[in-house]
Each structure stands twice: as structure tokens, then as C-alpha cells.
PDB file of N, CA and C in Angstrom:
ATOM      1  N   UNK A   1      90.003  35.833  72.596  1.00  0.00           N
ATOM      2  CA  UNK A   1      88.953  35.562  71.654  1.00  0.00           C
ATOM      3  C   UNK A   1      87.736  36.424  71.949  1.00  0.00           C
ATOM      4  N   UNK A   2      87.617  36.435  73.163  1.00  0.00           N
ATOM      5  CA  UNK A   2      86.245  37.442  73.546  1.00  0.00           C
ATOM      6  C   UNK A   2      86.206  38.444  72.917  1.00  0.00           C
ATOM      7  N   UNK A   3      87.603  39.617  72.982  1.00  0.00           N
ATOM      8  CA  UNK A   3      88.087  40.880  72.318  1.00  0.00           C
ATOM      9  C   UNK A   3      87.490  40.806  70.525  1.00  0.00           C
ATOM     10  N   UNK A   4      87.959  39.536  70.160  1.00  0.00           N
ATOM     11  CA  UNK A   4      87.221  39.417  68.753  1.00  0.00           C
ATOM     12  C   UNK A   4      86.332  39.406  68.500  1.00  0.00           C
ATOM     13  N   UNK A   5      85.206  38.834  69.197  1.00  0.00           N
ATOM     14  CA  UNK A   5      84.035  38.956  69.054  1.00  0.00           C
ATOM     15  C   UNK A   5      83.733  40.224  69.694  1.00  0.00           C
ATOM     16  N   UNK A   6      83.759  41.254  70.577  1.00  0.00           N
ATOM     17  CA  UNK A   6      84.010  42.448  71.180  1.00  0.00           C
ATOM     18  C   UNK A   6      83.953  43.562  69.906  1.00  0.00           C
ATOM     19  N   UNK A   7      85.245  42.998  68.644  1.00  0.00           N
ATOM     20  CA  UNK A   7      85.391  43.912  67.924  1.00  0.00           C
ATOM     21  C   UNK A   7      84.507  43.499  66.758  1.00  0.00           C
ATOM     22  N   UNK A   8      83.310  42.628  67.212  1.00  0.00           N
ATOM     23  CA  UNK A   8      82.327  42.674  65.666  1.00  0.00           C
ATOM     24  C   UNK A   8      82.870  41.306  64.259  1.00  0.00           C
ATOM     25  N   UNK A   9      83.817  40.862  65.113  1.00  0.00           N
ATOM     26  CA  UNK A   9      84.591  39.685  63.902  1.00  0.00           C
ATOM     27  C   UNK A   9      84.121  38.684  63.616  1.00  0.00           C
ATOM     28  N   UNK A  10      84.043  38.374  62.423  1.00  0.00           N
ATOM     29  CA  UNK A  10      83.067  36.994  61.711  1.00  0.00           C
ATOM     30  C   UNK A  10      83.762  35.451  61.443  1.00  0.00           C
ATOM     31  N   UNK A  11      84.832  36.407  61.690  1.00  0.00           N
ATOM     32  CA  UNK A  11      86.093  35.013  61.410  1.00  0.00           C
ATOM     33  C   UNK A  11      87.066  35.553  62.297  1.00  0.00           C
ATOM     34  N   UNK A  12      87.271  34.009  63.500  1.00  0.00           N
ATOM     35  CA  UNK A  12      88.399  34.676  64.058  1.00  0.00           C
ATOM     36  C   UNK A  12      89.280  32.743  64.259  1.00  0.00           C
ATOM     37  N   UNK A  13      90.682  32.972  63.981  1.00  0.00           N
ATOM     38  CA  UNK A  13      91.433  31.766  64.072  1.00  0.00           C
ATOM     39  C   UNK A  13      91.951  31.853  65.022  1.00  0.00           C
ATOM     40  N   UNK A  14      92.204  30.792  65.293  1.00  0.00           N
ATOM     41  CA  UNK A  14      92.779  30.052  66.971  1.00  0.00           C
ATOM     42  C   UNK A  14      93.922  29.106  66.354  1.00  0.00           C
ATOM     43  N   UNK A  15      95.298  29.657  66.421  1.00  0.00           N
ATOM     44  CA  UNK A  15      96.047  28.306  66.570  1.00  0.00           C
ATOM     45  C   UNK A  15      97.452  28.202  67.460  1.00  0.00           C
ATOM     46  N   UNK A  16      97.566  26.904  68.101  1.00  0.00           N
ATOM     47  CA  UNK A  16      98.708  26.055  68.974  1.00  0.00           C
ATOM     48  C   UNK A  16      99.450  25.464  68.220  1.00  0.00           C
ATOM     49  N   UNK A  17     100.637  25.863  68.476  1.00  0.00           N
ATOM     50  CA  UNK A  17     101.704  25.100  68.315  1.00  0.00           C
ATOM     51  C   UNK A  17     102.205  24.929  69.813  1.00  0.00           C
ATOM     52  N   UNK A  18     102.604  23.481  69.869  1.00  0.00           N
ATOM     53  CA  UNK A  18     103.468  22.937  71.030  1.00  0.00           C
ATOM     54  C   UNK A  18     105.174  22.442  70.327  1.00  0.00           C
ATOM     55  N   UNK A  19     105.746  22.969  70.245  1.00  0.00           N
ATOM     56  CA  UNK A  19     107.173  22.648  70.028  1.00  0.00           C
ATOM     57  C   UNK A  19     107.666  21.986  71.451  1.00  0.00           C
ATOM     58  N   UNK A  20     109.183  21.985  70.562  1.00  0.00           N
ATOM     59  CA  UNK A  20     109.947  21.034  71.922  1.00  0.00           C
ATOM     60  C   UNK A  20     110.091  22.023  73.111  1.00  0.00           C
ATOM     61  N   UNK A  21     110.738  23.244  72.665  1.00  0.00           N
ATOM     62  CA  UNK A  21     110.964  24.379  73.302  1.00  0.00           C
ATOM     63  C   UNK A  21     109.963  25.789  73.637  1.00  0.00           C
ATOM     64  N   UNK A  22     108.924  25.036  73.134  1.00  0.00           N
ATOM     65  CA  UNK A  22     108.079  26.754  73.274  1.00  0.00           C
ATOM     66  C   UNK A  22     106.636  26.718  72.707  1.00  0.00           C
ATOM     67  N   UNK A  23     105.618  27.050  73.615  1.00  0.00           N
ATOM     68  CA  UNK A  23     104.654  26.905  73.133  1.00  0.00           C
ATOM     69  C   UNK A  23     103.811  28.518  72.381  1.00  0.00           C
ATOM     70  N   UNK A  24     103.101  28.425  71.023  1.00  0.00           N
ATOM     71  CA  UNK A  24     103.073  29.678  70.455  1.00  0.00           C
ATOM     72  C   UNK A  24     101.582  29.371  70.041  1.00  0.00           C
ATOM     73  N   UNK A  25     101.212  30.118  70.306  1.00  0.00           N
ATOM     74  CA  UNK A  25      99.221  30.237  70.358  1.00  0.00           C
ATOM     75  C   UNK A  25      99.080  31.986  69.460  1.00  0.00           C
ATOM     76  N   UNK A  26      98.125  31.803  68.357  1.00  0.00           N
ATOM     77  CA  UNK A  26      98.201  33.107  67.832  1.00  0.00           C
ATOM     78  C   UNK A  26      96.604  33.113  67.857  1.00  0.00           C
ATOM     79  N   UNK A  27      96.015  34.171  67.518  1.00  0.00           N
ATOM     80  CA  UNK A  27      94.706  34.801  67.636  1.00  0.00           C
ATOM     81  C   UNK A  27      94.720  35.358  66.498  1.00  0.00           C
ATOM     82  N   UNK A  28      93.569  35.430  65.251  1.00  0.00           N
ATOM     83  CA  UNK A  28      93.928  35.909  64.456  1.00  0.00           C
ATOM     84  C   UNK A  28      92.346  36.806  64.058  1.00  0.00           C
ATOM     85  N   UNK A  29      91.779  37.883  64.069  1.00  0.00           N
ATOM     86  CA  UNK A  29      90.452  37.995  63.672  1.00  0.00           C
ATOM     87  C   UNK A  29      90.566  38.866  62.701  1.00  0.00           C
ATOM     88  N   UNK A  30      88.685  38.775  62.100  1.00  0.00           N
ATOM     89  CA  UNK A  30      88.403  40.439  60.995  1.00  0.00           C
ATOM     90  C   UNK A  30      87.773  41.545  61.281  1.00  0.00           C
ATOM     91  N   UNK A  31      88.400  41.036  63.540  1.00  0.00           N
ATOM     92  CA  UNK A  31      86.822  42.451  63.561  1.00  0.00           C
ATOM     93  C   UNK A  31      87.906  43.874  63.125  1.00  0.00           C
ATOM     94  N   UNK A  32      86.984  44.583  63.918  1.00  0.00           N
ATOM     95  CA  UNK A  32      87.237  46.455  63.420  1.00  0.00           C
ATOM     96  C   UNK A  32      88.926  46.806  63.278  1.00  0.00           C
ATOM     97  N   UNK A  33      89.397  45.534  63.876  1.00  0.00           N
ATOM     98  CA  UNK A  33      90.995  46.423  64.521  1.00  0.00           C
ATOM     99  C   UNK A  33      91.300  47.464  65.885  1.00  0.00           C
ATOM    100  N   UNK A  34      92.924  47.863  65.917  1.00  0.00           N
ATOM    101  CA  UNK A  34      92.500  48.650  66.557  1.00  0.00           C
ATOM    102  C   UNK A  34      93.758  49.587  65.931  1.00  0.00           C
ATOM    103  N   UNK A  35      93.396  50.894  66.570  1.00  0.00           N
ATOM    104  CA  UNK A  35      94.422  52.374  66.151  1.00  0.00           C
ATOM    105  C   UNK A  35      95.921  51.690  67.055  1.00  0.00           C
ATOM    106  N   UNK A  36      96.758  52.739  66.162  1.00  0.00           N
ATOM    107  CA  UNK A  36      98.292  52.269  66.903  1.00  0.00           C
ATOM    108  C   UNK A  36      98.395  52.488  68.043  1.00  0.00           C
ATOM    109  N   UNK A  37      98.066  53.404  68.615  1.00  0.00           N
ATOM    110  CA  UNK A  37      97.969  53.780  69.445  1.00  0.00           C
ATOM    111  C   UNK A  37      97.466  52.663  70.533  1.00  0.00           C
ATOM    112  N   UNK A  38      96.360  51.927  70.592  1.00  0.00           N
ATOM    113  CA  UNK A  38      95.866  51.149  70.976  1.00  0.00           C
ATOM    114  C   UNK A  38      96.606  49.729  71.199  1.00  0.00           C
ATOM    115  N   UNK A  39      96.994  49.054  69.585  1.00  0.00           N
ATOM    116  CA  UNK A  39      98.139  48.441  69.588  1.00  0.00           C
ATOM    117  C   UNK A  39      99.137  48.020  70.251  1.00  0.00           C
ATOM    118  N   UNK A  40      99.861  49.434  70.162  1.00  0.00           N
ATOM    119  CA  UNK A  40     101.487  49.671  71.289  1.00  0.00           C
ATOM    120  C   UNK A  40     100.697  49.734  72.926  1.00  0.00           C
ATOM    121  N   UNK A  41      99.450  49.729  73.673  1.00  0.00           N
ATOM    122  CA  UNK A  41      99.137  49.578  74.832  1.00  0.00           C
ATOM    123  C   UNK A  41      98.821  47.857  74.780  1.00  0.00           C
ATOM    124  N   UNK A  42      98.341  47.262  74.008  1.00  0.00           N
ATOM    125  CA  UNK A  42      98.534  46.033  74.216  1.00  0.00           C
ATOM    126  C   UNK A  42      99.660  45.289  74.259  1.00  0.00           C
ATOM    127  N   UNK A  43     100.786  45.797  73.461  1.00  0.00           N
ATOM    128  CA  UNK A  43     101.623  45.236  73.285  1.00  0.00           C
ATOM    129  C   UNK A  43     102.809  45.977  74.694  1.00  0.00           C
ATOM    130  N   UNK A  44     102.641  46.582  75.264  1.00  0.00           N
ATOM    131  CA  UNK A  44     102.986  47.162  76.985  1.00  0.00           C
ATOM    132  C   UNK A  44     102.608  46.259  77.912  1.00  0.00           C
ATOM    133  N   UNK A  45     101.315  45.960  77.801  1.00  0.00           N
ATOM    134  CA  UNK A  45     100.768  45.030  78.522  1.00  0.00           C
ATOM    135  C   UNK A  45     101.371  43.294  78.570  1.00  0.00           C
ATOM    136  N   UNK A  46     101.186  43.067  77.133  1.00  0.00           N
ATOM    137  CA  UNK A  46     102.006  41.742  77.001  1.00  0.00           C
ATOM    138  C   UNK A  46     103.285  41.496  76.805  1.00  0.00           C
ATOM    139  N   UNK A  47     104.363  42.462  77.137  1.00  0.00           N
ATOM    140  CA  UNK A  47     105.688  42.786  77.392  1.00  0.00           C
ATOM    141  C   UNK A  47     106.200  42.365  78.565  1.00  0.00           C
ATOM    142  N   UNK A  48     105.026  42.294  79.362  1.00  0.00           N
ATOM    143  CA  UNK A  48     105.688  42.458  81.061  1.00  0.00           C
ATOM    144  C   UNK A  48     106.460  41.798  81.234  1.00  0.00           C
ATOM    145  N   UNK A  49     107.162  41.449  82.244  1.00  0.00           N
ATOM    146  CA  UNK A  49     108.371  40.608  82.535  1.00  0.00           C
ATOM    147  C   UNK A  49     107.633  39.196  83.123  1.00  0.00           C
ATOM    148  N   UNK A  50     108.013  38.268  82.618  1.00  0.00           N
ATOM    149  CA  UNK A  50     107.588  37.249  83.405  1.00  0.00           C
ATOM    150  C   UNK A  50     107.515  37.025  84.576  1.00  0.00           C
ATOM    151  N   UNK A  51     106.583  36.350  85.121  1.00  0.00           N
ATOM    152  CA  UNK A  51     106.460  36.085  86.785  1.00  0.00           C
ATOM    153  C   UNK A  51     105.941  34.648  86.564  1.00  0.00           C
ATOM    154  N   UNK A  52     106.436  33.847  87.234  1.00  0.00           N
ATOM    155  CA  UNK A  52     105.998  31.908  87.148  1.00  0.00           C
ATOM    156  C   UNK A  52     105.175  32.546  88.877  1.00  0.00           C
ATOM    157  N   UNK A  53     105.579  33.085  89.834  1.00  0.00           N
ATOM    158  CA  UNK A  53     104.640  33.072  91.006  1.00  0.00           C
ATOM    159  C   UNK A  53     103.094  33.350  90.654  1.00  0.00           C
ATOM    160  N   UNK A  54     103.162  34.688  89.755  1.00  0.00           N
ATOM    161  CA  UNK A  54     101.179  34.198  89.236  1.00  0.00           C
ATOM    162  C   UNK A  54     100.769  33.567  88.779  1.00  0.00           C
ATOM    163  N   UNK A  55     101.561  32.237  87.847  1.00  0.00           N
ATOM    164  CA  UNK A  55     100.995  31.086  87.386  1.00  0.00           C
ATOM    165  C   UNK A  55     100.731  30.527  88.851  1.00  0.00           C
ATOM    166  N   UNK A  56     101.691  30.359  89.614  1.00  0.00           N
ATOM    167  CA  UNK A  56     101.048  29.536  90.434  1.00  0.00           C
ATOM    168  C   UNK A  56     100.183  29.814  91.064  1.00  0.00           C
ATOM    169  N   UNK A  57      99.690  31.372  91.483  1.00  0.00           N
ATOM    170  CA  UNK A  57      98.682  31.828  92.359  1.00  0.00           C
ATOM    171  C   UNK A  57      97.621  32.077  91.367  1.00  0.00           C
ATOM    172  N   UNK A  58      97.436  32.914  90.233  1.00  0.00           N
ATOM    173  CA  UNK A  58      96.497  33.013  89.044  1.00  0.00           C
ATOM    174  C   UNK A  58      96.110  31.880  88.101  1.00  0.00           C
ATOM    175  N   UNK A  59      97.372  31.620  87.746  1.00  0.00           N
ATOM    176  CA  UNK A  59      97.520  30.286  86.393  1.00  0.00           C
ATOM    177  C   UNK A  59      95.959  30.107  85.605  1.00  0.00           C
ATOM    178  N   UNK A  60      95.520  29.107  86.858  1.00  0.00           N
ATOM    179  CA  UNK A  60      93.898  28.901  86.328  1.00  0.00           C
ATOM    180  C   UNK A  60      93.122  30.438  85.850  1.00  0.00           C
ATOM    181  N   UNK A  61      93.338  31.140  86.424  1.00  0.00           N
ATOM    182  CA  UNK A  61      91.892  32.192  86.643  1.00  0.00           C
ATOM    183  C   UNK A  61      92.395  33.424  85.018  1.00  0.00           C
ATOM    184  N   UNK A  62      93.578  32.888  84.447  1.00  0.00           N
ATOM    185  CA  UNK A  62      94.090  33.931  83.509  1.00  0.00           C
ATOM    186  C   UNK A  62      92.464  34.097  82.209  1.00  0.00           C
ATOM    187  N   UNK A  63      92.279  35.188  82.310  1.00  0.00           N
ATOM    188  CA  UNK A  63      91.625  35.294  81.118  1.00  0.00           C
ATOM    189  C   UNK A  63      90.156  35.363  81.449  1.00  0.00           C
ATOM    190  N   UNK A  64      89.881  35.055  82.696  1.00  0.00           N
ATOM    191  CA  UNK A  64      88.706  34.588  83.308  1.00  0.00           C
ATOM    192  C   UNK A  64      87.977  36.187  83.389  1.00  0.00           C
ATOM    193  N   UNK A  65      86.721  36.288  83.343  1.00  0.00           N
ATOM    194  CA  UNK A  65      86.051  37.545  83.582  1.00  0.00           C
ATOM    195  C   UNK A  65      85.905  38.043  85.026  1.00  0.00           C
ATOM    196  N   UNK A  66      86.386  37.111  85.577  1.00  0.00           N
ATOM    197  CA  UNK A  66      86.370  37.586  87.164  1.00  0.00           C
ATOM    198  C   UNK A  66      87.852  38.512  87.438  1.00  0.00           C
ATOM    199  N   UNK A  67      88.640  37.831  86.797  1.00  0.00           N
ATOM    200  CA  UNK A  67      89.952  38.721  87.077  1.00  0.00           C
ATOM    201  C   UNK A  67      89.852  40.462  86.276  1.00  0.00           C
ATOM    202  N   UNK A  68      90.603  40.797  86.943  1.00  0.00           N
ATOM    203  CA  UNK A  68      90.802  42.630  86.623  1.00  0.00           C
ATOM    204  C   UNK A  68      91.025  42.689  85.314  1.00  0.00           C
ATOM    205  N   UNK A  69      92.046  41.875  85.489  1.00  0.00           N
ATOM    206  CA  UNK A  69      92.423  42.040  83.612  1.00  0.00           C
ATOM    207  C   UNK A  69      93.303  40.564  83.523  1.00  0.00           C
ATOM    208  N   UNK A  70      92.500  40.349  82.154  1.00  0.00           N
ATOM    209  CA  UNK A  70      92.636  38.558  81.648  1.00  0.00           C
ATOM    210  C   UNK A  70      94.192  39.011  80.954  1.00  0.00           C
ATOM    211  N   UNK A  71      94.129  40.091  80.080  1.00  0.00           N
ATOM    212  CA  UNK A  71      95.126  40.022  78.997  1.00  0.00           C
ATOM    213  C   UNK A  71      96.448  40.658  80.436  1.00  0.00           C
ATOM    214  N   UNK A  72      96.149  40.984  81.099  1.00  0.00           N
ATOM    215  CA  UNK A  72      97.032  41.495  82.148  1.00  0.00           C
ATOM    216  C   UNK A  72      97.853  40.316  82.476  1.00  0.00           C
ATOM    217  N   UNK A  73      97.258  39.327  82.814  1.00  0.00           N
ATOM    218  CA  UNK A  73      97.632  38.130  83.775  1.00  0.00           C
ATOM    219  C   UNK A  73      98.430  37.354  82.736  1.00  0.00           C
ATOM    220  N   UNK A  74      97.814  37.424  81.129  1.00  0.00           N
ATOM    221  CA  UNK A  74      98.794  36.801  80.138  1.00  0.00           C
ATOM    222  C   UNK A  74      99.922  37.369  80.075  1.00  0.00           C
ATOM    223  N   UNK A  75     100.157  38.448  79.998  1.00  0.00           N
ATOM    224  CA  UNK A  75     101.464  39.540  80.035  1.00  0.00           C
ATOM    225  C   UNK A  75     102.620  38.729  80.682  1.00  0.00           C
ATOM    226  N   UNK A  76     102.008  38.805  82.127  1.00  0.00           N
ATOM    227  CA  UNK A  76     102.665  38.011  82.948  1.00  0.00           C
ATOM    228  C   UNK A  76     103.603  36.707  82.802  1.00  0.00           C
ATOM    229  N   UNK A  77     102.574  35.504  82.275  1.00  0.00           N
ATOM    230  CA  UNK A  77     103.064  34.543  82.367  1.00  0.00           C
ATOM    231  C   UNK A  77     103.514  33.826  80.976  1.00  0.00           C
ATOM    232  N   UNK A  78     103.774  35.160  79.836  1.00  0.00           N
ATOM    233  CA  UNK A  78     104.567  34.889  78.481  1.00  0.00           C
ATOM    234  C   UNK A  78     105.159  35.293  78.602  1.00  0.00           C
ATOM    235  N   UNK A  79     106.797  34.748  77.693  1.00  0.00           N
ATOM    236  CA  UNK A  79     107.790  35.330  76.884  1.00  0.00           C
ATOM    237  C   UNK A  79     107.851  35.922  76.285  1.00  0.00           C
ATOM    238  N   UNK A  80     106.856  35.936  75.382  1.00  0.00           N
ATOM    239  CA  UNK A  80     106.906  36.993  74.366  1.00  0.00           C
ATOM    240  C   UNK A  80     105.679  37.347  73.616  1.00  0.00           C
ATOM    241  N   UNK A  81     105.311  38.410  72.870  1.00  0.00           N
ATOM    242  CA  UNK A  81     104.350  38.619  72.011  1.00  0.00           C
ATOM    243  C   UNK A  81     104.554  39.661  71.037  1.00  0.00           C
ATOM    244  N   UNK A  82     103.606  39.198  70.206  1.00  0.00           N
ATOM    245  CA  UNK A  82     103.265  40.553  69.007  1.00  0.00           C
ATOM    246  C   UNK A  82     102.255  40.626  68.745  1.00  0.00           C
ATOM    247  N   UNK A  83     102.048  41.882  67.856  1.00  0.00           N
ATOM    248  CA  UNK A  83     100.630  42.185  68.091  1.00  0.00           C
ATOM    249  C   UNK A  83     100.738  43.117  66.517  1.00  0.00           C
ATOM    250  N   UNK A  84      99.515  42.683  65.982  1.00  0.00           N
ATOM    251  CA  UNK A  84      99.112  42.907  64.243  1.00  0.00           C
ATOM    252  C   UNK A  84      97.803  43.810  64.263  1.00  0.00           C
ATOM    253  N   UNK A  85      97.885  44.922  64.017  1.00  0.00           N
ATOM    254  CA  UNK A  85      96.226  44.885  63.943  1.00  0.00           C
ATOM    255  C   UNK A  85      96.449  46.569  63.064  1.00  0.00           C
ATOM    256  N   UNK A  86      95.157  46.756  62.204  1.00  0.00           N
ATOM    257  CA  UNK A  86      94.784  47.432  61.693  1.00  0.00           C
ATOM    258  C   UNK A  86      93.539  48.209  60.979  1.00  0.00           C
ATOM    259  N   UNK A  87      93.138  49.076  61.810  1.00  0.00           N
ATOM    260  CA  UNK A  87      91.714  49.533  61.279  1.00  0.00           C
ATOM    261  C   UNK A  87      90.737  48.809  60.428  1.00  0.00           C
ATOM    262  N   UNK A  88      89.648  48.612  60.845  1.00  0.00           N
ATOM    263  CA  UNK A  88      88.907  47.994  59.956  1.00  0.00           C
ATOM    264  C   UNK A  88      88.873  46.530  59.124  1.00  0.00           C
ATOM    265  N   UNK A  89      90.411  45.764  59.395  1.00  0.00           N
ATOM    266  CA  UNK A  89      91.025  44.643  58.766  1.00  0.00           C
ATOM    267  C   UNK A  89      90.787  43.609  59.812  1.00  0.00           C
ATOM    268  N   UNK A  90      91.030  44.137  61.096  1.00  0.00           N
ATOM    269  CA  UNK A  90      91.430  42.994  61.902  1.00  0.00           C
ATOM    270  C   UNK A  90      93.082  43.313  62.627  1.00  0.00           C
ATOM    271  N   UNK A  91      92.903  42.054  63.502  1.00  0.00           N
ATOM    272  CA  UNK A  91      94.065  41.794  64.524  1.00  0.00           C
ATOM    273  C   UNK A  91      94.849  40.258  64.329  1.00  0.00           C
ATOM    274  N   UNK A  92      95.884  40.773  64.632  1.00  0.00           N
ATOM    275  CA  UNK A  92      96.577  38.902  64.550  1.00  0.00           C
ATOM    276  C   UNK A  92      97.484  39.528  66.178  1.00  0.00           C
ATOM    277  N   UNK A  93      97.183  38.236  67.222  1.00  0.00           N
ATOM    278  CA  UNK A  93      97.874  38.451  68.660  1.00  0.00           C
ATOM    279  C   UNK A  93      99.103  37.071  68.536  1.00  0.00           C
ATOM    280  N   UNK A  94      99.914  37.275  68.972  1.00  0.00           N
ATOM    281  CA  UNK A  94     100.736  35.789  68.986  1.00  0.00           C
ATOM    282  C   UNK A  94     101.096  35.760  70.447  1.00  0.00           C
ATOM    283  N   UNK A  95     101.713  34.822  71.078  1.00  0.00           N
ATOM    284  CA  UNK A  95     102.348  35.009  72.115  1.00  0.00           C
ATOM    285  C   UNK A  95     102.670  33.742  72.770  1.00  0.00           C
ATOM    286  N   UNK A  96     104.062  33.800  73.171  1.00  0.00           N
ATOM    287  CA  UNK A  96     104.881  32.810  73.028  1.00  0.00           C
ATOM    288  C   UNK A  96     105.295  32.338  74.652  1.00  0.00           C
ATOM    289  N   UNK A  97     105.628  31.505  74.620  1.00  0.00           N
ATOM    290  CA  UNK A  97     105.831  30.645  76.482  1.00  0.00           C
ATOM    291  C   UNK A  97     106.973  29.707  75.875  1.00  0.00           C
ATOM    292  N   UNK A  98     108.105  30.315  76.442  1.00  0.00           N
ATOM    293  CA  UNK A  98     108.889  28.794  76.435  1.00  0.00           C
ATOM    294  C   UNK A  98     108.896  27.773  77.641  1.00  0.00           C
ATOM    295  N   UNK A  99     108.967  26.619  77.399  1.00  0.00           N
ATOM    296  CA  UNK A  99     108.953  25.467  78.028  1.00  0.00           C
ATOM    297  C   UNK A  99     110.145  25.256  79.314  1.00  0.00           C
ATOM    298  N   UNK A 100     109.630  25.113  80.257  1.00  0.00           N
ATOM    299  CA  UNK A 100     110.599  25.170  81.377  1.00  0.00           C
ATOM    300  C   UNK A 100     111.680  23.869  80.851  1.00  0.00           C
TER     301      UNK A 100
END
């Protein structure tokens, strides 16, 4: 959400879903966007392979301004993501955790 406000956005949506199997949180804003280029590095980032050991050592601190990188630490501890965004329109982030 910070990133949205970051990119100048006047409207930015927040929504959770908790399913049986999987929890899916999307981000949705109207700031500036970003180039593809930009995009496909976020979406590298939130690819990573899961690790449950930095939930347990990070977990809390994900996202936090003290850590190196917030969206780094999410990478980590999701299944999955996508990533929407386009010049001047805005961004939509999703990203998905299934349920142990």
C-alpha cells in the first residue's frame, strides 16, 4: 500500500479473501503505474520460492520499513502472485498463500 501512495494514487483497494484452502489479498491502485519492464522485476521478486523458515524468523517484520526489502520478504512467504499495472492507470498486485 505504501508503493501506492509512493505512486501518487487517490484510490487504492485492499481486499482478503480467506478461503478454505488459500488465502488471496489483492492491492489494487490509480497511481502512475509502472513500465513492463518494472512489472516483470516485481513479479521476479514475488516468484521466489517459498521459505516457511522466514516466516518464522521474519513473519512479523514483512513489509516493515526497517527490513531491506518488505516486498522481498513477501516473495518469500507466498505461493503465488500477479502483477497488473500500466502507465499512468495504475497497478492491481494479488498474491496468494495457501493454507498449511
Amino acid at each position: 500500500m505504501s508503493n501506492s501512495l509512493d505512486a501518487d494514487a487517490t484510490d487504492v483497494d485492499v481486499s482478503v479473501k480467506i478461503e478454505k484452502d488459500k488465502t488471496v489479498i489483492t492491492v489494487k491502485d490509480n497511481g502512475s503505474g509502472m513500465n513492463p519492464e518494472a512489472a516483470d522485476q516485481v513479479r521476479k521478486v514475488l516468484h521466489q520460492e517459498r521459505r516457511d523458515e522466514i516466516e518464522n524468523y521474519y513473519g512479523i517484520l514483512a513489509g516493515n520499513s526497517m527490513t531491506a526489502s518488505g516486498l522481498n520478504l513477501v516473495g518469500m512467504l507466498v505461493d503465488d502472485a500477479t502483477v497488473e499495472s500500466r502507465l499512468g492507470e495504475g497497478t492491481s498486485i494479488t498474491v496468494i498463500r495457501l493454507n498449511k
